[in-house]
PDB file of N, CA and C in Angstrom:
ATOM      1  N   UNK A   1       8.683  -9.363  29.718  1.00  0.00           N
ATOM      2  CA  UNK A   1       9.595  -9.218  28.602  1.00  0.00           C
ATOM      3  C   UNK A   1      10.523  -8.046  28.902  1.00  0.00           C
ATOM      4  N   UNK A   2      11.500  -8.017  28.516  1.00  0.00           N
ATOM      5  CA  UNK A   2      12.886  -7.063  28.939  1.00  0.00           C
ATOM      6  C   UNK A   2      12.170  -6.048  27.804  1.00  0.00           C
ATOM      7  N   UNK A   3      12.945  -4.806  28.428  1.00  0.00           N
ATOM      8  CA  UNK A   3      12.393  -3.723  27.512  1.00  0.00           C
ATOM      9  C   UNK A   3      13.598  -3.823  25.938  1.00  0.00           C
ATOM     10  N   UNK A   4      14.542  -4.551  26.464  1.00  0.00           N
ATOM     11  CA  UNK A   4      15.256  -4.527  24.942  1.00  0.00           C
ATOM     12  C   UNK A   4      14.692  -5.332  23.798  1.00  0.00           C
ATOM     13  N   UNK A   5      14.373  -6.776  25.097  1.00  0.00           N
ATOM     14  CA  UNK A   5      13.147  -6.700  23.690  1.00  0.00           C
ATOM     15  C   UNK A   5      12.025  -6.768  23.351  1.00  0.00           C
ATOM     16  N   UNK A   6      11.512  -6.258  24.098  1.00  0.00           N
ATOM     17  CA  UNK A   6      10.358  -5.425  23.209  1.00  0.00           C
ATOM     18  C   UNK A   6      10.147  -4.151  22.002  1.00  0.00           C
ATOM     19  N   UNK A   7      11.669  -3.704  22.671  1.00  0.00           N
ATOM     20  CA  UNK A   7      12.387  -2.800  21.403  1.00  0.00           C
ATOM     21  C   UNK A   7      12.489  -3.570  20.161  1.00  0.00           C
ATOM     22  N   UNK A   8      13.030  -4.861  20.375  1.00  0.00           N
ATOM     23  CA  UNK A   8      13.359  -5.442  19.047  1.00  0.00           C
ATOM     24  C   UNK A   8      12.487  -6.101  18.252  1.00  0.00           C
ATOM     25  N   UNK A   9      11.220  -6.280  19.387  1.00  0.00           N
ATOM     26  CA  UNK A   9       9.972  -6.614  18.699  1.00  0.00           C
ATOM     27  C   UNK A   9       8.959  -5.878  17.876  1.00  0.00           C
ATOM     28  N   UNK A  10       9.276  -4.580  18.375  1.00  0.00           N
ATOM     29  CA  UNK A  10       8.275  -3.557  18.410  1.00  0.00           C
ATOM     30  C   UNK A  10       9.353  -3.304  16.884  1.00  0.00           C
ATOM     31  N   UNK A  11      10.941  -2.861  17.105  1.00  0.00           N
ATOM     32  CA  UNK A  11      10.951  -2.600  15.662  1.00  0.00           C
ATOM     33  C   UNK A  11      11.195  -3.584  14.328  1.00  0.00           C
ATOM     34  N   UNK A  12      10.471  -5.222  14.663  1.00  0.00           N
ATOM     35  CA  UNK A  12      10.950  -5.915  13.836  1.00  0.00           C
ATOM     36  C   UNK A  12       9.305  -5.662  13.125  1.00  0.00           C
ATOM     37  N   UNK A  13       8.341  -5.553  14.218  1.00  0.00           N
ATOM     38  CA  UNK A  13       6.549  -5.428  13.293  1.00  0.00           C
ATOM     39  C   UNK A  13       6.848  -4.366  12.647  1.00  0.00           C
ATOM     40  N   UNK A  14       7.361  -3.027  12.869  1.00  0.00           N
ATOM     41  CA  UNK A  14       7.500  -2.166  12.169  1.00  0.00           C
ATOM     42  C   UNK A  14       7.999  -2.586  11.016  1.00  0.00           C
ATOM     43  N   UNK A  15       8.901  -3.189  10.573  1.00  0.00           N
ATOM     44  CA  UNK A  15       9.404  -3.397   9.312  1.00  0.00           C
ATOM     45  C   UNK A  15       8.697  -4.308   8.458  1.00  0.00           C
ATOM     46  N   UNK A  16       8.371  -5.236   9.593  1.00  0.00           N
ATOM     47  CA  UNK A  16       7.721  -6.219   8.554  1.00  0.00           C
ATOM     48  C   UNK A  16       6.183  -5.865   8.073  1.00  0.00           C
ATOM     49  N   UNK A  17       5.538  -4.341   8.213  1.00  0.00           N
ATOM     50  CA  UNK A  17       4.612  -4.095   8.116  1.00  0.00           C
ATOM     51  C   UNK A  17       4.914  -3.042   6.930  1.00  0.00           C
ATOM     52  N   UNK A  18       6.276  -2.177   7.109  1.00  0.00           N
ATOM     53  CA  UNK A  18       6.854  -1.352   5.935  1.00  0.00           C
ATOM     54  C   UNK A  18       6.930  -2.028   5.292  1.00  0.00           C
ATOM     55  N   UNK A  19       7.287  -3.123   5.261  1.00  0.00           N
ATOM     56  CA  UNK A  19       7.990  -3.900   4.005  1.00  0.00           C
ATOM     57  C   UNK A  19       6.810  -4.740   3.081  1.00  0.00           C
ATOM     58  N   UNK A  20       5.553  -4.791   3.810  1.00  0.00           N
ATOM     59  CA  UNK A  20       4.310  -5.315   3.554  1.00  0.00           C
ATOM     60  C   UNK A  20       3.141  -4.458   2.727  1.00  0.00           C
ATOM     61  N   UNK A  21       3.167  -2.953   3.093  1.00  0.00           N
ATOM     62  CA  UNK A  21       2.538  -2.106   2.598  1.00  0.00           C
ATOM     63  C   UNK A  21       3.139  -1.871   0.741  1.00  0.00           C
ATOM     64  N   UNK A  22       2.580  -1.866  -0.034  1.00  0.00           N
ATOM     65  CA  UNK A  22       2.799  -2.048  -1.312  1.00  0.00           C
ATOM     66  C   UNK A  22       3.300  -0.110  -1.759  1.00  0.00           C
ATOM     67  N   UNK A  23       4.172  -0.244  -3.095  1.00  0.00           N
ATOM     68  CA  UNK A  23       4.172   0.785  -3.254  1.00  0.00           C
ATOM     69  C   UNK A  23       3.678   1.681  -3.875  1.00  0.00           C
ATOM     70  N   UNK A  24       3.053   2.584  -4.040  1.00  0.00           N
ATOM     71  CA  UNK A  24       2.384   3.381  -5.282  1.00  0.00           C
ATOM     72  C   UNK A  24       2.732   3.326  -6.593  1.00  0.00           C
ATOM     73  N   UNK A  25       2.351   2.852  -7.764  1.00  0.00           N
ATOM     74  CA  UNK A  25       3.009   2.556  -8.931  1.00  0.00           C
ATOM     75  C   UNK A  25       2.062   3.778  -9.826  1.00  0.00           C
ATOM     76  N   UNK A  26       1.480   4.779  -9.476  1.00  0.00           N
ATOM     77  CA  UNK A  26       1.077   5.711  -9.935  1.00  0.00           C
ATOM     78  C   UNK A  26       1.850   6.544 -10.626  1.00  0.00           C
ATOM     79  N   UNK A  27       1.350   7.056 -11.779  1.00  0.00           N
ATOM     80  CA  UNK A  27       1.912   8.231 -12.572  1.00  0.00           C
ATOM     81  C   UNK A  27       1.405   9.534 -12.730  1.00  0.00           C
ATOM     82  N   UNK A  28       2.168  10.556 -12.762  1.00  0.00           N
ATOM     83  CA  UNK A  28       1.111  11.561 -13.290  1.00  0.00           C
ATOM     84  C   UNK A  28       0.735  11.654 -14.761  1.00  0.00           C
ATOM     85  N   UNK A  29      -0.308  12.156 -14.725  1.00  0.00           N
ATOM     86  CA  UNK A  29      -0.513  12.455 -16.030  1.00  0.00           C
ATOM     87  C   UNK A  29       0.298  12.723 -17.339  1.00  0.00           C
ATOM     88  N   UNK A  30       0.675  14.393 -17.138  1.00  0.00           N
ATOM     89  CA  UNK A  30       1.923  14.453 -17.967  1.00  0.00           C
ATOM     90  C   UNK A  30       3.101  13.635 -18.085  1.00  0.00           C
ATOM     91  N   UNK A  31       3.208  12.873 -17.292  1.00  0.00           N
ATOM     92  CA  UNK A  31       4.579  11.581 -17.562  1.00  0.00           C
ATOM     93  C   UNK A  31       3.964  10.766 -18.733  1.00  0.00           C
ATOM     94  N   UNK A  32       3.716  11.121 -20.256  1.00  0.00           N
ATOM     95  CA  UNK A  32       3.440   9.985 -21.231  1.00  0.00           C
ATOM     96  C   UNK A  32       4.844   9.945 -21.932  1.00  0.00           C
ATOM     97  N   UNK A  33       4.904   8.538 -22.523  1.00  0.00           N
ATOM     98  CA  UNK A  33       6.192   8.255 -22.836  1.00  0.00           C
ATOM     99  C   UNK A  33       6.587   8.557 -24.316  1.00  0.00           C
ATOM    100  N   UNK A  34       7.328   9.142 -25.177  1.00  0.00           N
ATOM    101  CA  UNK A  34       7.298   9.521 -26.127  1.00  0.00           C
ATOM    102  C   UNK A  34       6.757   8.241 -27.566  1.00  0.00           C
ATOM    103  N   UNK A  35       6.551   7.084 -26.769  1.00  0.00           N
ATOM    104  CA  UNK A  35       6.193   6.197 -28.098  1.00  0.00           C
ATOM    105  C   UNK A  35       4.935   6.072 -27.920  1.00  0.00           C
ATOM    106  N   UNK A  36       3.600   6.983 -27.304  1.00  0.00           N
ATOM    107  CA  UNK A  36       2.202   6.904 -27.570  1.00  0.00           C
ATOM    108  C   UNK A  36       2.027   7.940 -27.435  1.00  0.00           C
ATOM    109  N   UNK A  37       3.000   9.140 -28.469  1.00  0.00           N
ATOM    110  CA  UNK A  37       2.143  10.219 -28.694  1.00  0.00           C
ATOM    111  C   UNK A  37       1.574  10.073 -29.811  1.00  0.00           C
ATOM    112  N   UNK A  38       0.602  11.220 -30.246  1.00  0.00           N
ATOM    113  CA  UNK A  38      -0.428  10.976 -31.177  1.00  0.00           C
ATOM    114  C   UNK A  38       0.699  11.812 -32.459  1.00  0.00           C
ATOM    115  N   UNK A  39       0.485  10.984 -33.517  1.00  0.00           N
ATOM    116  CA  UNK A  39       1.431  11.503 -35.049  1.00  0.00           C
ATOM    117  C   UNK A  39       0.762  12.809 -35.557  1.00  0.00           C
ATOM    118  N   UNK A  40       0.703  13.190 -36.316  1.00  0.00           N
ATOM    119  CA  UNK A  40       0.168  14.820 -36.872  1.00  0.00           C
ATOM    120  C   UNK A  40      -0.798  14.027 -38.191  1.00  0.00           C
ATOM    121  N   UNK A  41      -1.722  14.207 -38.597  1.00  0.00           N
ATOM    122  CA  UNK A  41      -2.644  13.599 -39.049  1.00  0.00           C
ATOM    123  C   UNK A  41      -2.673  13.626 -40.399  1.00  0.00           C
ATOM    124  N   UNK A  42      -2.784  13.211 -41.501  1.00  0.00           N
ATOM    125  CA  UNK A  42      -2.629  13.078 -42.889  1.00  0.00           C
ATOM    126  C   UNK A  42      -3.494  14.341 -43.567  1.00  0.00           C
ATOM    127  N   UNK A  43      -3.390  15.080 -43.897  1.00  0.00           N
ATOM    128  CA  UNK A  43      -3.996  16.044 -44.707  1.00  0.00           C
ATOM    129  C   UNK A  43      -4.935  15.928 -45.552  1.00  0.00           C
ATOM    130  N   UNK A  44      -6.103  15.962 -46.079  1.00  0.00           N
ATOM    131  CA  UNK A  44      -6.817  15.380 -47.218  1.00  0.00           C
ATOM    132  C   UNK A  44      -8.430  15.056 -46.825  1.00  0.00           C
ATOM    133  N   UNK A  45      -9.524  14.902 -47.576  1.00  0.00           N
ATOM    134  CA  UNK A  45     -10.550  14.889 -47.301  1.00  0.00           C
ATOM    135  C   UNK A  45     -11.063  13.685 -46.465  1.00  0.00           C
ATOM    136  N   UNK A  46     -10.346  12.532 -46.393  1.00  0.00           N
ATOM    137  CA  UNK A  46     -10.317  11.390 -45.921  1.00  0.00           C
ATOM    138  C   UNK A  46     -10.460  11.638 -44.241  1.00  0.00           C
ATOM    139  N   UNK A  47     -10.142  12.606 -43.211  1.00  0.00           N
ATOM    140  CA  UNK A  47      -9.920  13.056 -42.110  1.00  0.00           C
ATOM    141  C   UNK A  47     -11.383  12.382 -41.592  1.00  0.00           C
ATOM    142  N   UNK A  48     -11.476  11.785 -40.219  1.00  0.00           N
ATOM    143  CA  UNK A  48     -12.360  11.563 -39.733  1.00  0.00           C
ATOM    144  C   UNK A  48     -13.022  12.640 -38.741  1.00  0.00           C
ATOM    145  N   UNK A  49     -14.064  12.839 -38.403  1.00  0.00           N
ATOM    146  CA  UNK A  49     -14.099  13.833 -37.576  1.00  0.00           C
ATOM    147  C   UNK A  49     -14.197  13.293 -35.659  1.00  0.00           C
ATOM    148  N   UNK A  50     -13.883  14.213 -35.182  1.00  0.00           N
ATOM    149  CA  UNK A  50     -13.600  13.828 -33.530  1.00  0.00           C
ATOM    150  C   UNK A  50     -14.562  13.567 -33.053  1.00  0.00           C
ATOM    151  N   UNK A  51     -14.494  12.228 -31.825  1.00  0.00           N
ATOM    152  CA  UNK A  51     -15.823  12.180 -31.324  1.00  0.00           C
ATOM    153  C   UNK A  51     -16.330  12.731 -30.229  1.00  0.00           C
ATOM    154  N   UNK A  52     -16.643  13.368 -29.513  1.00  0.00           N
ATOM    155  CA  UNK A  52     -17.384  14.023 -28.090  1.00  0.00           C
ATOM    156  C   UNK A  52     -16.922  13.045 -27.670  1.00  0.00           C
ATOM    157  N   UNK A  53     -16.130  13.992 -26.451  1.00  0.00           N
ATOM    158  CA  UNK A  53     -15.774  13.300 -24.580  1.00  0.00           C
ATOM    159  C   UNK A  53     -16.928  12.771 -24.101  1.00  0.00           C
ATOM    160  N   UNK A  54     -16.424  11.297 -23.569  1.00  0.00           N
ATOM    161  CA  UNK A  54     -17.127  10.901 -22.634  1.00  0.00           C
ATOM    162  C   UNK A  54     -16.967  11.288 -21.384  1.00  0.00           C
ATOM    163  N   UNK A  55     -17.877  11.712 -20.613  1.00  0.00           N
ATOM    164  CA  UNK A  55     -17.664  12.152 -18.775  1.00  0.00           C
ATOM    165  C   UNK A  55     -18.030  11.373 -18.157  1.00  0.00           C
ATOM    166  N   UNK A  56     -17.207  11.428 -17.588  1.00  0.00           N
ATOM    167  CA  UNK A  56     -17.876  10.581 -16.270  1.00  0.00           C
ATOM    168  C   UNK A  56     -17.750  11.178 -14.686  1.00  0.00           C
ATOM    169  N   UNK A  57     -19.038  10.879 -13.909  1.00  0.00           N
ATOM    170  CA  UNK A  57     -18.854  11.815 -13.127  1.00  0.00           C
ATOM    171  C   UNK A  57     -18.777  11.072 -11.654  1.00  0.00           C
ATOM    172  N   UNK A  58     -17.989  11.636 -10.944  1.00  0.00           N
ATOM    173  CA  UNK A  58     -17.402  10.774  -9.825  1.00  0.00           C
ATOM    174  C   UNK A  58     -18.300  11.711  -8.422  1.00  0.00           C
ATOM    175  N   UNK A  59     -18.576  10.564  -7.762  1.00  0.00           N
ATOM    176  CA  UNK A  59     -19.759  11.132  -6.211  1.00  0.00           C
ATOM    177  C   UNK A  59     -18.262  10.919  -5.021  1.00  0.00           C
ATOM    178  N   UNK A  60     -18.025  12.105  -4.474  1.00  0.00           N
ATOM    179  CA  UNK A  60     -16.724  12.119  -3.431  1.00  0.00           C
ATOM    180  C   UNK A  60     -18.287  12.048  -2.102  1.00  0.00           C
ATOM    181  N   UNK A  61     -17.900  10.833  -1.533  1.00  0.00           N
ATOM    182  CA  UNK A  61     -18.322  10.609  -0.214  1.00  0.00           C
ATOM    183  C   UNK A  61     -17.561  10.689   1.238  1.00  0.00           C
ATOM    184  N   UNK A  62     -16.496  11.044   0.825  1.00  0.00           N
ATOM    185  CA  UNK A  62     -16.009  11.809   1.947  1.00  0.00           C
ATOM    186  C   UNK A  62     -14.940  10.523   2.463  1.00  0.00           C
ATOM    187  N   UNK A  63     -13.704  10.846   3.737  1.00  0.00           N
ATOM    188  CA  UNK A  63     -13.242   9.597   4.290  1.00  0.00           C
ATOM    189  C   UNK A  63     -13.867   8.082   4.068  1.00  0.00           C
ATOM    190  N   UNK A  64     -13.511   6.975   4.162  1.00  0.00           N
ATOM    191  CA  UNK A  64     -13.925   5.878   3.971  1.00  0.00           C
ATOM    192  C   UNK A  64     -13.538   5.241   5.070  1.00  0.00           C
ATOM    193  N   UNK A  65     -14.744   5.370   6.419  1.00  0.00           N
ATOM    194  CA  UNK A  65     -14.153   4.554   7.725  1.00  0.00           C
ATOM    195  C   UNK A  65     -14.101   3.122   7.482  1.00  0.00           C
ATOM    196  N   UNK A  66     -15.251   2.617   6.779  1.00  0.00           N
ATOM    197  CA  UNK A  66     -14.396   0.945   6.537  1.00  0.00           C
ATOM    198  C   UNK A  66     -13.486   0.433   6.049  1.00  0.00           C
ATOM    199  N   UNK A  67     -12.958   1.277   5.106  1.00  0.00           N
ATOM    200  CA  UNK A  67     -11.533   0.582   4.365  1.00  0.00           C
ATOM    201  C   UNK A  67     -10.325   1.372   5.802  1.00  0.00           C
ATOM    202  N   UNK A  68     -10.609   1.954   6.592  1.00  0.00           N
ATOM    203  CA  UNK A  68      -9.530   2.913   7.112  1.00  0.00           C
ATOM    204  C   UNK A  68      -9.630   1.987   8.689  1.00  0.00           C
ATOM    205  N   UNK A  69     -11.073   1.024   8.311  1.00  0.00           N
ATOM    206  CA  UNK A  69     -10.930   0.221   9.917  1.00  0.00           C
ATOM    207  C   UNK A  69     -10.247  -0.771   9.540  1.00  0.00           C
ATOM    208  N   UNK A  70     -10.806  -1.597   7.992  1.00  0.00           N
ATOM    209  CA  UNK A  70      -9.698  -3.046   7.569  1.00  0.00           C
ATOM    210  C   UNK A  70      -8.491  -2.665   7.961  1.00  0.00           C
ATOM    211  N   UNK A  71      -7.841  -1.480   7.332  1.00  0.00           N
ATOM    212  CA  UNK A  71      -6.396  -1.304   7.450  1.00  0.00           C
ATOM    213  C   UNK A  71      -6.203  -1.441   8.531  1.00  0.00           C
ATOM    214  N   UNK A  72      -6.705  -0.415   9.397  1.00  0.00           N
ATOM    215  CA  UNK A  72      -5.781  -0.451  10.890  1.00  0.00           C
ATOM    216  C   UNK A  72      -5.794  -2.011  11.380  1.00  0.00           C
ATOM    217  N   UNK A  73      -6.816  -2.396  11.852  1.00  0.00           N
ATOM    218  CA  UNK A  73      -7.445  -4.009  12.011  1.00  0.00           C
ATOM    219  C   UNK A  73      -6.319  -4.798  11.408  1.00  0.00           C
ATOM    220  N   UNK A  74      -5.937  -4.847   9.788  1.00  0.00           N
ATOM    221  CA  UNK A  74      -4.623  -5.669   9.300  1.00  0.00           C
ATOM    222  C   UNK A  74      -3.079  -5.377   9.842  1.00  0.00           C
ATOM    223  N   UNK A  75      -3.154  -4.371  10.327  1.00  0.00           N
ATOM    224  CA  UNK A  75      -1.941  -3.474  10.934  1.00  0.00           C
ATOM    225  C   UNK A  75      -1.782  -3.754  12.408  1.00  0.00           C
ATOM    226  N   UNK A  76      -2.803  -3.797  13.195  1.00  0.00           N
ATOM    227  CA  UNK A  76      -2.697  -4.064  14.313  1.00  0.00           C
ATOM    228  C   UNK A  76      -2.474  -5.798  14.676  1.00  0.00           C
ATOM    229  N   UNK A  77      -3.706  -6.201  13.728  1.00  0.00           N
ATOM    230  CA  UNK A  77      -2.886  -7.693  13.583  1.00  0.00           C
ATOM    231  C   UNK A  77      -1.626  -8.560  13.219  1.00  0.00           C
ATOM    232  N   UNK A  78      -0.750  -7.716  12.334  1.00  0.00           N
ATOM    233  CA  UNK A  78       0.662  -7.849  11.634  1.00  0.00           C
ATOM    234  C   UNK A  78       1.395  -7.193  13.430  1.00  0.00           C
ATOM    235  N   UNK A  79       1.054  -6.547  13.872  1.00  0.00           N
ATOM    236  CA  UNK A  79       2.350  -6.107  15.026  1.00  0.00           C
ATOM    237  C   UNK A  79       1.462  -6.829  16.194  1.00  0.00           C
ATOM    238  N   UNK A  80       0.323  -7.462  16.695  1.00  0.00           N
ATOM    239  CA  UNK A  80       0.393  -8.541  17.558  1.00  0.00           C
ATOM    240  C   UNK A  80       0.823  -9.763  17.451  1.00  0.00           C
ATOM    241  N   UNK A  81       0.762 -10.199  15.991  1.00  0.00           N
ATOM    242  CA  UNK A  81       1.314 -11.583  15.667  1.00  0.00           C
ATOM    243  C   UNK A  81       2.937 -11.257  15.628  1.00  0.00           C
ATOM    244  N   UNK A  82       3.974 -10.173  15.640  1.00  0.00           N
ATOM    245  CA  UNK A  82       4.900  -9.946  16.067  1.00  0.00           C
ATOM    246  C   UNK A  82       5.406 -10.226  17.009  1.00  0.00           C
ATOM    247  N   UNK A  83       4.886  -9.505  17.893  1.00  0.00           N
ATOM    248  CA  UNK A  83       4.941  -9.359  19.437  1.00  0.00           C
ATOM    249  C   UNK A  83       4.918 -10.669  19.893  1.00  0.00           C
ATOM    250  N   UNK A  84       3.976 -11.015  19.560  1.00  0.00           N
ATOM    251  CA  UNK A  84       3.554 -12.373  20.152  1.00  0.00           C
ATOM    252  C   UNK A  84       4.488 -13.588  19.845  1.00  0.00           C
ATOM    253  N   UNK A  85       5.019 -13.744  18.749  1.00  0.00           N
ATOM    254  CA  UNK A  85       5.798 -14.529  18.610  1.00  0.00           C
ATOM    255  C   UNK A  85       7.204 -14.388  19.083  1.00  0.00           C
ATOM    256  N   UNK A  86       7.822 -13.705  18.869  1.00  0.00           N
ATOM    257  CA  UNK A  86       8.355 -12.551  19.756  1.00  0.00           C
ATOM    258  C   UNK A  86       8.686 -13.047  21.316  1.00  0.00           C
ATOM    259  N   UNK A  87       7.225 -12.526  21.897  1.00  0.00           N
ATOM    260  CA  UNK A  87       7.209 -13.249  23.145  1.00  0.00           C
ATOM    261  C   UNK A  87       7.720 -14.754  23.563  1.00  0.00           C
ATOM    262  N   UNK A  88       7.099 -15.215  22.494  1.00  0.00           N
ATOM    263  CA  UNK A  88       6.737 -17.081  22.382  1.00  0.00           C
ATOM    264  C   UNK A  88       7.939 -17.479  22.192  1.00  0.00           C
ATOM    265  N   UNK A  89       8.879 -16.926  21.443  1.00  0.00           N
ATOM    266  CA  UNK A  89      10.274 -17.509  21.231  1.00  0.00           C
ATOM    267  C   UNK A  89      11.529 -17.050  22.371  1.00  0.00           C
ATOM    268  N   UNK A  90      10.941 -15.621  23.134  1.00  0.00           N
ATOM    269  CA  UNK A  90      12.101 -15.609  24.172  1.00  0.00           C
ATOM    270  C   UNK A  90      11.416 -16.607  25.329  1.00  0.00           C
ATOM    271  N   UNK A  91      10.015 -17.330  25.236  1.00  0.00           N
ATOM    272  CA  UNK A  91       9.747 -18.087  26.456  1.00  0.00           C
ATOM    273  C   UNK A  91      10.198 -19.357  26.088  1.00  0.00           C
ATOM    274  N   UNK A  92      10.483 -19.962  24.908  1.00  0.00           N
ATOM    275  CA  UNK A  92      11.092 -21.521  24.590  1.00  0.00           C
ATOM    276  C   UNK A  92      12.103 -21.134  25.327  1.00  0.00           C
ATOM    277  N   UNK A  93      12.975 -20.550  24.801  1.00  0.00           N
ATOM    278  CA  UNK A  93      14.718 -20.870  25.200  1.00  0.00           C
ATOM    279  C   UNK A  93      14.470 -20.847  26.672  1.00  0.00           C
ATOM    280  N   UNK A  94      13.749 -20.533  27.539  1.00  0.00           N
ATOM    281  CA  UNK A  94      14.093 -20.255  29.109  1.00  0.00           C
ATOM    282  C   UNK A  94      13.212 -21.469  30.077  1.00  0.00           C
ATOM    283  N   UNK A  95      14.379 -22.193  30.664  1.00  0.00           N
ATOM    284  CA  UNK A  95      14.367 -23.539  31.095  1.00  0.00           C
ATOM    285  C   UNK A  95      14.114 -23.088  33.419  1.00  0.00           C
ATOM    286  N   UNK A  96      13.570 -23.684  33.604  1.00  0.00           N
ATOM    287  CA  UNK A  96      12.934 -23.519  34.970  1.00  0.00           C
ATOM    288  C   UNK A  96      14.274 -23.494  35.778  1.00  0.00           C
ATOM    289  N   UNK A  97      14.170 -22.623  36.653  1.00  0.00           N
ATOM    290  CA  UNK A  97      15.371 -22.922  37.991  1.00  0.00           C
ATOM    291  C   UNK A  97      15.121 -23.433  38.994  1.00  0.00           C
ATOM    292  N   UNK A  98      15.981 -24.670  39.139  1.00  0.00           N
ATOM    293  CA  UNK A  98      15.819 -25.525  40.653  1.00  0.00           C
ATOM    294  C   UNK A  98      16.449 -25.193  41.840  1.00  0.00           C
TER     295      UNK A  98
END
């Protein structure tokens, strides 16, 4: 394969692997939106009283090599099936010399 393209292979998996990876739709905390804040509470004996936080308590086990092998493993497979096709399509077009 010519090194140009393998350039063009190499940066077409790249994209199609950027373009594959999803984006973080995370918020922070303090980002709440002004129509679920809490109102100021009615005055009067009627008041309910608050209930105790629930906790919950989270066990940090450290890196996660199996989810960090799927990934690479899905990643490496998205840029060989690149390549490869890649390959496969500059070998159609090229007809034998007599």
């Amino acid at each position: 394969m010519p090194p140009r393209r393998l350039k063009a292979a190499v940066a077409g998996a790249l994209a199609v692997t950027a373009l594959a990876t999803p984006a973080a739709g995370a918020r922070p905390v303090e980002a709440i939106p002004a129509t679920t804040r809490p109102t100021t509470p009615a005055a009067g004996p009627s008041q309910t009283e608050a209930r105790a936080p629930t906790v919950i308590r989270t066990i940090d086990r450290g890196f996660d090599w199996g989810s960090a092998g799927i990934g690479a493993a899905a990643a490496a497979a998205m840029v060989l099936l690149a390549v490869g096709s890649a390959w496969a399509s500059s070998r159609a077009g090229a007809r034998p010399t007599r």
